[in-house]
Protein backbone atom coordinates (compact mmCIF):
# COMPACT_ATOMS: atom_id res chain seq x y z
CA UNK A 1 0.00 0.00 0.00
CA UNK A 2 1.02 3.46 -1.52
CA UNK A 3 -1.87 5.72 -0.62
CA UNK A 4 -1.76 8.59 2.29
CA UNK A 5 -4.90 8.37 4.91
CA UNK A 6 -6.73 10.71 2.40
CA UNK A 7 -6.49 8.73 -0.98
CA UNK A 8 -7.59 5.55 0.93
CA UNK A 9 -10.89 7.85 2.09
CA UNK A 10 -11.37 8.55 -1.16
CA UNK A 11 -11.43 4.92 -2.45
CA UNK A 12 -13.47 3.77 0.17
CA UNK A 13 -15.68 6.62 -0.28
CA UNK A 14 -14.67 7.98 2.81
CA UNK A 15 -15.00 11.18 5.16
CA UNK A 16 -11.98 11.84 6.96
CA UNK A 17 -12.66 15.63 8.31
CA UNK A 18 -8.72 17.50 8.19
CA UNK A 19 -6.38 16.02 10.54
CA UNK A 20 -2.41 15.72 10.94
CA UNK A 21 -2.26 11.91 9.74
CA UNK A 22 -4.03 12.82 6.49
CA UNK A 23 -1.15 12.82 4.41
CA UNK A 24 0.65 9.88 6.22
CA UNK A 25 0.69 5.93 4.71
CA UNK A 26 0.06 3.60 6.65
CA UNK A 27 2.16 0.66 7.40
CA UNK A 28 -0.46 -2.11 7.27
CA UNK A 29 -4.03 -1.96 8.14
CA UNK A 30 -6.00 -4.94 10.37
CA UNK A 31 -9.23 -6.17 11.19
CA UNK A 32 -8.15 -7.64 14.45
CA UNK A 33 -7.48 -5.20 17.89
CA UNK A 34 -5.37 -8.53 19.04
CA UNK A 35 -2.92 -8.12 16.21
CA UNK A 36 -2.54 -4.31 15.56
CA UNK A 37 0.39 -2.97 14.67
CA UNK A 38 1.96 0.87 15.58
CA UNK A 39 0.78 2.85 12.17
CA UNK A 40 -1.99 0.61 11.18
CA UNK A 41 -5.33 0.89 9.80
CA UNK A 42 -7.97 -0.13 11.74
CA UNK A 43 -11.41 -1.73 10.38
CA UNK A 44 -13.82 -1.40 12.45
CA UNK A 45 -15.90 -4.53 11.84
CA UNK A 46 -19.15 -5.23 13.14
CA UNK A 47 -20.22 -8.97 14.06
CA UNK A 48 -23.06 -11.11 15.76
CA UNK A 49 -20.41 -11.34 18.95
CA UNK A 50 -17.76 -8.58 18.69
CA UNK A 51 -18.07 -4.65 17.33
CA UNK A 52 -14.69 -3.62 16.39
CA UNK A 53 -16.16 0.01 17.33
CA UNK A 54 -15.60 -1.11 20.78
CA UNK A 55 -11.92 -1.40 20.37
CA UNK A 56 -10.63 2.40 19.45
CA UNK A 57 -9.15 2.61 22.60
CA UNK A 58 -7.05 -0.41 22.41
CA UNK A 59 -6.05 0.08 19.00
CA UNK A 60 -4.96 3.60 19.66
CA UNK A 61 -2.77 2.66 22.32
CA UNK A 62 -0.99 0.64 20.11
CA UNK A 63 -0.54 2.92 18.21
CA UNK A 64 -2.75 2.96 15.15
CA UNK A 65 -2.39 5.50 12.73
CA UNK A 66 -6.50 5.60 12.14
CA UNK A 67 -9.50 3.71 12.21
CA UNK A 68 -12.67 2.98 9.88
CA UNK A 69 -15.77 2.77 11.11
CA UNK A 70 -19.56 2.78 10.44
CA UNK A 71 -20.92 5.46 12.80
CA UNK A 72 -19.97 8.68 14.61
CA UNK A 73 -17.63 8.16 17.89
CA UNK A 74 -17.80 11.18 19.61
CA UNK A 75 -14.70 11.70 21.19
CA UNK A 76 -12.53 9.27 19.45
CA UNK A 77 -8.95 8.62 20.54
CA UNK A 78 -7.80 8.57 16.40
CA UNK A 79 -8.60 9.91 13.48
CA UNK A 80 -11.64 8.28 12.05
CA UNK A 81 -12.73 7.50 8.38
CA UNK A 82 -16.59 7.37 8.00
CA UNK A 83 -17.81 5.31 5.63
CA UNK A 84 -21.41 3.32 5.05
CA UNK A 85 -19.99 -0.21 5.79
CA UNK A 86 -16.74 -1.06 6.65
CA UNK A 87 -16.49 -4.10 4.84
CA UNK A 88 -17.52 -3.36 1.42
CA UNK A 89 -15.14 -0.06 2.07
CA UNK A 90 -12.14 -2.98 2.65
CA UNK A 91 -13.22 -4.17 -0.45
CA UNK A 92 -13.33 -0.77 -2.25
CA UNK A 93 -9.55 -0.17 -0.75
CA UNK A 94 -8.31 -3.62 -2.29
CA UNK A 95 -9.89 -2.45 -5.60
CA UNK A 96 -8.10 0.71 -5.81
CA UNK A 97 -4.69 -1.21 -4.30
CA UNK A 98 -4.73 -3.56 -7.48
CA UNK A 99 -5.79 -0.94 -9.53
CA UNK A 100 -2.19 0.53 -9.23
CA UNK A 101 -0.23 -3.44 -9.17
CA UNK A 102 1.00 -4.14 -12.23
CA UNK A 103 1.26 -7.93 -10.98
CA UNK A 104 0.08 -10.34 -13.11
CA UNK A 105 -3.16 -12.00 -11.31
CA UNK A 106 -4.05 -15.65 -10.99
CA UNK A 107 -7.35 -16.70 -9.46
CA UNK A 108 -8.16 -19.54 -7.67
CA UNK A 109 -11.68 -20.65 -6.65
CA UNK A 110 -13.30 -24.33 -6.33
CA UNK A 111 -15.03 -26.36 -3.57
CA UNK A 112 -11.70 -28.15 -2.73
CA UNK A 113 -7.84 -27.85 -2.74
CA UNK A 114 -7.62 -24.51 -3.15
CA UNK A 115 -5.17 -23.20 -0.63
CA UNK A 116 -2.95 -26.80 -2.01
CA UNK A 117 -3.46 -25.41 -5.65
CA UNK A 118 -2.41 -21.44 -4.36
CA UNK A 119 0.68 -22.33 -2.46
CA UNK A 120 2.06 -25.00 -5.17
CA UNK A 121 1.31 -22.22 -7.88
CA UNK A 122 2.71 -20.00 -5.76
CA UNK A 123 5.91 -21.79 -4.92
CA UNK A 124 6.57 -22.36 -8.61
CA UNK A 125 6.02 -18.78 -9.51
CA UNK A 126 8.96 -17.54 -7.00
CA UNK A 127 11.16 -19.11 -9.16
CA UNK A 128 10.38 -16.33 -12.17
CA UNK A 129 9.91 -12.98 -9.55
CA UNK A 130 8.20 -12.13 -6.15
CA UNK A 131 4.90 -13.10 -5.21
CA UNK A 132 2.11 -12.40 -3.19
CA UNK A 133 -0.32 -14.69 -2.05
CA UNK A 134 -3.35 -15.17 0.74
CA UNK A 135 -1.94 -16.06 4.19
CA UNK A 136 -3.28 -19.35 5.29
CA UNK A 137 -6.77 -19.82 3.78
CA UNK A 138 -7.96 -16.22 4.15
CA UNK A 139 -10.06 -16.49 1.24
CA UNK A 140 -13.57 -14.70 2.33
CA UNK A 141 -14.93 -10.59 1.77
CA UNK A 142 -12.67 -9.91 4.95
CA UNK A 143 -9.44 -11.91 3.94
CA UNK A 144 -9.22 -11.86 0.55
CA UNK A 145 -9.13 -7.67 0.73
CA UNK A 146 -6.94 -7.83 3.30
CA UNK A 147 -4.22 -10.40 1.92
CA UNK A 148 -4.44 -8.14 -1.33
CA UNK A 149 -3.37 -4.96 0.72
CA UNK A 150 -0.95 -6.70 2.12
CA UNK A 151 0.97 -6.86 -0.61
CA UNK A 152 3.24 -4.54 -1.48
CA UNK A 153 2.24 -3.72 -5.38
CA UNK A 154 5.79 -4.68 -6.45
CA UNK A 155 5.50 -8.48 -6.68
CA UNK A 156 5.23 -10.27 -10.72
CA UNK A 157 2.72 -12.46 -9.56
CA UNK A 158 -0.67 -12.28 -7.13
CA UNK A 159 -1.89 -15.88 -6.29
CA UNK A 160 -5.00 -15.08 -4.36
CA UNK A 161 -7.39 -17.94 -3.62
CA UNK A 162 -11.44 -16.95 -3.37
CA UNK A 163 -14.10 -18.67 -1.58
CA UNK A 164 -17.89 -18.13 -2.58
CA UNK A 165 -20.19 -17.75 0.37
CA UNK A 166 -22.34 -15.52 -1.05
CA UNK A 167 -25.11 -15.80 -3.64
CA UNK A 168 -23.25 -13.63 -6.89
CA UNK A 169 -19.83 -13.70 -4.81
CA UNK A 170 -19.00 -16.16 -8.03
């Protein structure tokens, strides 16, 4: 990831009101308060169990650059991009990320052996230039955005592995 705080609002369809980080890049982002890095984005994602709303504080004192979220958090320890829905913004950001990859792009989808098929194919493409790929099996709407931002837009080769879980995800 290339883009300053305000490009990524602007992909994701953002508001980010004026703020010092606004022109800063941030290192990473992350969906997870357990695993967030100094500099990070933050995605505030709702579920049926967890809000990741309820971790700002946490994340901030980690030291996370900024966090997206869904609705207004008065008095928010970080700068905060507002979008609709977090997810599809992920989504949105992962768009515009490959948008400026010149990587060549293999897809991988099927109802077995797909994270076999990814890391063989990815192996074998190592040998001709770098590569990014999914970690694990993080093949859904929430790792399949993220494992493309992850990479760093200078690899020859993206082996990303899809699952379908939703009706027209295919």
């Amino acid at each position: 990831m290339r883009m300053t705080l305000r490009q990524m609002a602007a992909a994701m369809q953002a508001t980010l009101p004026s703020c010092e980080a606004e022109g800063r890049v941030p290192v990473c982002i992350s969906t997870d308060s357990r695993t967030v890095e100094a500099e990070a984005l933050f995605f505030c994602i709702p579920g049926a169990r967890f809000d990741g709303h309820d971790f700002l504080a946490e994340v901030a004192a980690k030291g996370a650059l900024a966090a997206v979220v869904e609705r207004d958090i008065p008095h928010a320890p970080l700068p905060l991009l507002r979008v609709d829905a977090v997810v599809p913004a992920l989504g949105r950001l992962a768009l515009e990320h490959r948008r400026q990859c010149r990587g060549k792009v293999v897809g991988i989808t099927g109802s077995a052996g797909k994270t076999t098929v990814k890391e063989l194919l990815a192996h074998l493409l190592a040998g001709l230039g770098p590569v990014a790929k999914n970690h694990k099996n993080l093949n859904n709407h929430i790792g399949l955005p993220s494992s493309m931002l992850a990479a760093t837009g200078e690899e020859a080769f993206w082996v990303m592995e899809t699952g379908v879980n939703f009706v027209g995800d295919m």
